[in-house]
N, C-alpha and C. Protein backbone atom coordinates (compact mmCIF):
# COMPACT_ATOMS: atom_id res chain seq x y z
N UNK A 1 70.62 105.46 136.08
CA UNK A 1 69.81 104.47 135.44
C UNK A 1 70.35 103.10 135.85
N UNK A 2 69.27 102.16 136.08
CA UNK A 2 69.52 100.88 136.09
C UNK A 2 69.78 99.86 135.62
N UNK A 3 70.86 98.52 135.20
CA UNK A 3 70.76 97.83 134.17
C UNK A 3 70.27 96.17 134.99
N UNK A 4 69.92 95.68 134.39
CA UNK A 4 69.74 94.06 134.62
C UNK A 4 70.39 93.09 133.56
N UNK A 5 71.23 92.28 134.45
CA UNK A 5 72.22 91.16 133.39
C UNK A 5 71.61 89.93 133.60
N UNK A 6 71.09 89.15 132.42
CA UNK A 6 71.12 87.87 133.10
C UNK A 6 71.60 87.15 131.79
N UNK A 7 71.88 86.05 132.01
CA UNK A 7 72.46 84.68 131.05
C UNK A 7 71.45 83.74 130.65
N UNK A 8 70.67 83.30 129.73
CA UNK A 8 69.95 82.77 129.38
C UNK A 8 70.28 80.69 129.29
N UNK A 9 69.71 80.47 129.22
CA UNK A 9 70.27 78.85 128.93
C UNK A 9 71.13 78.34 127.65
N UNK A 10 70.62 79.25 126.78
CA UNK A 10 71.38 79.00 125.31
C UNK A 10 72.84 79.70 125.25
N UNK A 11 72.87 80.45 126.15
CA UNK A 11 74.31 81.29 126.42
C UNK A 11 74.34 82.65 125.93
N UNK A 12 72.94 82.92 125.62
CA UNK A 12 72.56 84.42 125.34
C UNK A 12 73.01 85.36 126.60
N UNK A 13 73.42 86.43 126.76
CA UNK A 13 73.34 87.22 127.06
C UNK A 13 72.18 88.57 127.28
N UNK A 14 71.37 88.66 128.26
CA UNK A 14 70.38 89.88 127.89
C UNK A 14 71.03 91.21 129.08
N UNK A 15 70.95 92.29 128.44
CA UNK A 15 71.19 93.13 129.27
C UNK A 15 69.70 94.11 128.99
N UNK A 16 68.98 94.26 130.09
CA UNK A 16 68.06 95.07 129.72
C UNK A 16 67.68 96.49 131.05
N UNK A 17 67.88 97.35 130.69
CA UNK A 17 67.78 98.68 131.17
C UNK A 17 66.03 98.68 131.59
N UNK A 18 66.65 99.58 133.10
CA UNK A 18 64.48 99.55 133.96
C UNK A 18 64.73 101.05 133.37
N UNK A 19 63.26 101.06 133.03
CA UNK A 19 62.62 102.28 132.72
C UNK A 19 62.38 103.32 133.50
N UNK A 20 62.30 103.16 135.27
CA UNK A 20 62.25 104.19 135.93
C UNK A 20 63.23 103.67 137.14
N UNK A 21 64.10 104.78 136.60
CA UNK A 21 65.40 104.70 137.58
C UNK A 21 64.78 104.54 139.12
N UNK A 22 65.97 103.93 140.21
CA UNK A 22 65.19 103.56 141.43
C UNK A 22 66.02 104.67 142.58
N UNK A 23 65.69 105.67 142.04
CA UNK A 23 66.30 106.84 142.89
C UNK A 23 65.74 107.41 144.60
N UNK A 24 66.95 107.00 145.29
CA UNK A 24 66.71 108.04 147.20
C UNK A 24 65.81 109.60 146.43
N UNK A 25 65.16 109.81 147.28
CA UNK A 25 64.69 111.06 147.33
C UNK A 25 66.13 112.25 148.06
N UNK A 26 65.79 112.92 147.68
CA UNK A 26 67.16 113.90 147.88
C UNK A 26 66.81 114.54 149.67
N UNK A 27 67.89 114.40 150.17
CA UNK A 27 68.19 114.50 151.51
C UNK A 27 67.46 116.00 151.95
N UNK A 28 66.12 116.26 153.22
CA UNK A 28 66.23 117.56 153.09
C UNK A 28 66.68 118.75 153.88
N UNK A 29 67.02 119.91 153.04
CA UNK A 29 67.93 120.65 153.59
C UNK A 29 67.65 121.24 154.83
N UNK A 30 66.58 121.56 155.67
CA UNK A 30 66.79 122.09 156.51
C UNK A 30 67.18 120.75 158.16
N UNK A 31 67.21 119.74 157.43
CA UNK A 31 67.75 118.88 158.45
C UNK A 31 69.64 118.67 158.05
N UNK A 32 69.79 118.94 157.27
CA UNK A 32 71.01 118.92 156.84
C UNK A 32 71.53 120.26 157.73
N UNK A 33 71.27 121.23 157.60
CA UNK A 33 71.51 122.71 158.14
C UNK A 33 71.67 122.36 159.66
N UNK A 34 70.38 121.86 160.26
CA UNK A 34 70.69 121.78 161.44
C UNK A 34 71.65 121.02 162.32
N UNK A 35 71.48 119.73 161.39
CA UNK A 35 72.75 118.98 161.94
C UNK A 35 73.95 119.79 161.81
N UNK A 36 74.54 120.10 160.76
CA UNK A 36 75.30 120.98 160.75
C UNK A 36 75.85 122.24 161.56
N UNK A 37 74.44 123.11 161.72
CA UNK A 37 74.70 123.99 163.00
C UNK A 37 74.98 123.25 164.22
N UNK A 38 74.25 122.39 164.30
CA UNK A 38 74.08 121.24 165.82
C UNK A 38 75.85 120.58 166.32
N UNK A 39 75.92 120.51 165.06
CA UNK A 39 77.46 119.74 165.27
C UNK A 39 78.58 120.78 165.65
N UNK A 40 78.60 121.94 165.06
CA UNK A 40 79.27 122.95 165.21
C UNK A 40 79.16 123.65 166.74
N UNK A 41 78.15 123.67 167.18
CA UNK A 41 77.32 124.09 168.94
C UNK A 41 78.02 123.28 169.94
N UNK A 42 78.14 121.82 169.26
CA UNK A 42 78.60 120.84 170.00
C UNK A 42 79.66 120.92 170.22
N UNK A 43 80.14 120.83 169.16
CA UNK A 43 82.23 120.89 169.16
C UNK A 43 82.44 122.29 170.01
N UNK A 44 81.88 123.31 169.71
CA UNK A 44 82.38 124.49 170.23
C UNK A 44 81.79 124.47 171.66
N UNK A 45 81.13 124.25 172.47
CA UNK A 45 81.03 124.16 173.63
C UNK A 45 81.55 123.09 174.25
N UNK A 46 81.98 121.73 173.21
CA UNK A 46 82.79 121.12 174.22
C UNK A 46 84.33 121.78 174.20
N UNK A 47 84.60 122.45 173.14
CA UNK A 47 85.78 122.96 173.48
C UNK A 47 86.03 123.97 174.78
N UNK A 48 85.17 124.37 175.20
CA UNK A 48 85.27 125.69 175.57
C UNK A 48 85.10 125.02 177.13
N UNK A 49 84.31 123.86 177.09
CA UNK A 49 84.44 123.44 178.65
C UNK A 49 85.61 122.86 179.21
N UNK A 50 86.09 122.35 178.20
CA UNK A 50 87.58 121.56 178.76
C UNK A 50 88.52 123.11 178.60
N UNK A 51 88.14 124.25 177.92
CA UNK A 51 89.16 124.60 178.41
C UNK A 51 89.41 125.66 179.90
N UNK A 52 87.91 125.48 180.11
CA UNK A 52 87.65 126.05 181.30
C UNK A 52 87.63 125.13 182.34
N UNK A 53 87.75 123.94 182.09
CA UNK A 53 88.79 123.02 183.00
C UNK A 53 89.80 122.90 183.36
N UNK A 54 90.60 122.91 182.35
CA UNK A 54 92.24 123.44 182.35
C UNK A 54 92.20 124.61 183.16
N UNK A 55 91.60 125.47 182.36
CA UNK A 55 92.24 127.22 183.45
C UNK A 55 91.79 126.82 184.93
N UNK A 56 90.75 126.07 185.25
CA UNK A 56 90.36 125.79 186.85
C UNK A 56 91.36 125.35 187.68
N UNK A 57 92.05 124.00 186.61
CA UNK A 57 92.87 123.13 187.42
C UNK A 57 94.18 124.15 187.50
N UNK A 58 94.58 124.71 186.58
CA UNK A 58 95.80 125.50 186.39
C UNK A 58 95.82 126.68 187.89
N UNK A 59 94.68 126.69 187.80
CA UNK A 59 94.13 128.30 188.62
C UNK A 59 94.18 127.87 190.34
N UNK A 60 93.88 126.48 190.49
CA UNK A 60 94.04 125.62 191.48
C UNK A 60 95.18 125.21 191.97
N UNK A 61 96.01 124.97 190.84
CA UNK A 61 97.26 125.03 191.27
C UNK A 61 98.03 125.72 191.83
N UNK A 62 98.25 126.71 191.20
CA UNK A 62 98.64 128.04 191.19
C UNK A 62 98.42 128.94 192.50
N UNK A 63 97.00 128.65 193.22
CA UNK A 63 96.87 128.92 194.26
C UNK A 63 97.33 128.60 195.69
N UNK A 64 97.47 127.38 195.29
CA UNK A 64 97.33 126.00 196.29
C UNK A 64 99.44 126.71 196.54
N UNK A 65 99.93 126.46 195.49
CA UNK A 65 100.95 127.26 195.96
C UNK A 65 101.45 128.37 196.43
N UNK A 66 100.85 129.37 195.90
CA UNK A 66 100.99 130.97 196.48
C UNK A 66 100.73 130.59 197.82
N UNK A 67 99.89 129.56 198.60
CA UNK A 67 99.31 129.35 199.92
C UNK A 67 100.45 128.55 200.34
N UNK A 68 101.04 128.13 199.93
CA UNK A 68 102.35 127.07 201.00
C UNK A 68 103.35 128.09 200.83
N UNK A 69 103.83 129.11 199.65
CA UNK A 69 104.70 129.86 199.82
C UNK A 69 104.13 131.05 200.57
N UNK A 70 103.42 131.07 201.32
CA UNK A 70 103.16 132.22 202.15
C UNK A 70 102.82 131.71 203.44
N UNK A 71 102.88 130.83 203.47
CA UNK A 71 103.09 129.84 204.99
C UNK A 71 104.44 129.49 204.98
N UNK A 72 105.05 129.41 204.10
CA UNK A 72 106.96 129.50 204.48
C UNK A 72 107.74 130.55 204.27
N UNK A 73 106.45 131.71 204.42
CA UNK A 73 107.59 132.63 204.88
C UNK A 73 108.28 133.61 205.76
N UNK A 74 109.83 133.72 205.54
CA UNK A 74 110.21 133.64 206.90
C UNK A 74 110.59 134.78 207.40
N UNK A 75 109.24 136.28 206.94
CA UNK A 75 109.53 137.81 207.61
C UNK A 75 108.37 137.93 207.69
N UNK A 76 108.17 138.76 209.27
CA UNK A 76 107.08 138.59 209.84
C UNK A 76 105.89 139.51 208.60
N UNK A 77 104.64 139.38 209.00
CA UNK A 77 103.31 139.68 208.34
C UNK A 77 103.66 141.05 207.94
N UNK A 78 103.66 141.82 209.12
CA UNK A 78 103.68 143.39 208.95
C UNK A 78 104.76 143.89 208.45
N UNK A 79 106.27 143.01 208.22
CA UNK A 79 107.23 143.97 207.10
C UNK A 79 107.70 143.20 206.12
N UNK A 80 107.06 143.22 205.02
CA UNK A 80 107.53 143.00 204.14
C UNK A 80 108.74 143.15 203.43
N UNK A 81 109.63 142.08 202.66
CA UNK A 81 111.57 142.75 202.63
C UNK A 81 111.11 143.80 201.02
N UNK A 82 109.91 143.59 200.42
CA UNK A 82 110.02 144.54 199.51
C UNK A 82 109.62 145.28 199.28
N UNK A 83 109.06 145.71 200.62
CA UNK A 83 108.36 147.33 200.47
C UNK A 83 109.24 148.16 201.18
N UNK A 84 109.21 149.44 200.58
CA UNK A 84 110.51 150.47 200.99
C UNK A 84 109.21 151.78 201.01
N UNK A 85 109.72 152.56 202.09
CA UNK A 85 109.00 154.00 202.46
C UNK A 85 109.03 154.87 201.47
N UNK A 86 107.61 155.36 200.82
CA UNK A 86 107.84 156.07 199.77
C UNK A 86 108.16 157.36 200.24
N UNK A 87 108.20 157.73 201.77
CA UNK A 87 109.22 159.02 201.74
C UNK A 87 110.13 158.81 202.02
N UNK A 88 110.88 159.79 201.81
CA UNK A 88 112.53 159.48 202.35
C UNK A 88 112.81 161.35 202.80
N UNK A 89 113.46 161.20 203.94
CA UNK A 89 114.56 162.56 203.96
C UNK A 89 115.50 162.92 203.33
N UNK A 90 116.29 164.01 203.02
CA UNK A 90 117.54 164.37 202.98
C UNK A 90 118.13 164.89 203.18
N UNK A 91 119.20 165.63 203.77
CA UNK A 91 119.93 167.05 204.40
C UNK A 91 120.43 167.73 203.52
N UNK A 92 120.52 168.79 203.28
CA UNK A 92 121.22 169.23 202.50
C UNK A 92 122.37 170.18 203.27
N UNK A 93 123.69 170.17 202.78
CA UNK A 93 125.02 170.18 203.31
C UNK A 93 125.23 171.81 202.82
N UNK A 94 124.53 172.45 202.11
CA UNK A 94 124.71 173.77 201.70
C UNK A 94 123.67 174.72 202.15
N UNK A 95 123.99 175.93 203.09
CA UNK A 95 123.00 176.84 203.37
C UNK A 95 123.14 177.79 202.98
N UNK A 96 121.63 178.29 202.06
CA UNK A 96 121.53 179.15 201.86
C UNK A 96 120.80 180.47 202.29
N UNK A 97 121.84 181.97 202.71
CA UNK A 97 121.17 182.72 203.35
C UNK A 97 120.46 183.59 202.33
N UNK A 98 119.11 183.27 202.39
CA UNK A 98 117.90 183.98 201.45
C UNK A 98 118.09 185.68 201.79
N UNK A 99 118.65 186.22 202.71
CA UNK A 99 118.66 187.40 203.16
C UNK A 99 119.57 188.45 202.37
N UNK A 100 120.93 187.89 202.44
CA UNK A 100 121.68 188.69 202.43
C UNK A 100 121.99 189.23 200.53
N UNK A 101 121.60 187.85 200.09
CA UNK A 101 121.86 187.58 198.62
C UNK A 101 120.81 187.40 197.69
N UNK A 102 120.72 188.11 196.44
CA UNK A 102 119.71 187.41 195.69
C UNK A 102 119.91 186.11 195.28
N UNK A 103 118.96 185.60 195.47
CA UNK A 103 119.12 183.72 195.17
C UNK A 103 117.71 183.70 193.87
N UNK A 104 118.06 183.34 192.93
CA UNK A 104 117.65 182.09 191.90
C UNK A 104 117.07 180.57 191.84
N UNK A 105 118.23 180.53 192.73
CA UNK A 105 117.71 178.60 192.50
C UNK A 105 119.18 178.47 192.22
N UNK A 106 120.29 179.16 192.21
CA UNK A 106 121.60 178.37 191.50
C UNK A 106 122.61 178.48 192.31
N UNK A 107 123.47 177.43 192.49
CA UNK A 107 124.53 177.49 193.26
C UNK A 107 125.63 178.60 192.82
N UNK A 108 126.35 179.32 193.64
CA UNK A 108 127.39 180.18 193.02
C UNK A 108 128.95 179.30 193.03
């Protein structure tokens, strides 16, 4: 509700109240909603682009080096120092004659 003050010449005082309040119409909701969703769309896709900026530049980096450390390095293409032959031989120093003896599997 509204009041009105004014001061009269005699030094009266009037305070007199308006009869029909001077009220905003109430905001409506489905523009409220959308802004709302709208703002939320916004923030979250700008998040999501910067951070797929970052991983680019990171990813750029990252490359850009694996490529100078493989141009300085200093064993040729075809042998690598950390690959090792997944077979290997071995001799074994004990013979066993399958003939003469029953054999198991166990040393005597």
């Amino acid at each position: 509700m509204r009041f009105t003050y004014s001061e009269e010449v005699s030094g009266k005082s009037v305070l007199t109240a308006l009869k029909e309040p001077e009220c905003g119409s109430a905001p409506d909701a489905l523009t409220v909603l959308l802004a709302v969703v709208g703002s939320i769309l916004l923030i979250g896709f700008t998040l999501l682009a910067v951070w797929k900026l970052i991983v680019t530049i990171h990813d750029r980096r990252e490359f850009a080096k694996f490529q100078s450390d493989r141009c300085r390095a200093r064993y040729e293409v075809a042998s690598n120092p950390l690959y090792r032959q997944p077979i290997s031989t071995h001799s074994l120093d004990l013979v066993f004659n399958v003939h003469n003896k029953a054999h198991n599997g166990a040393v005597d």
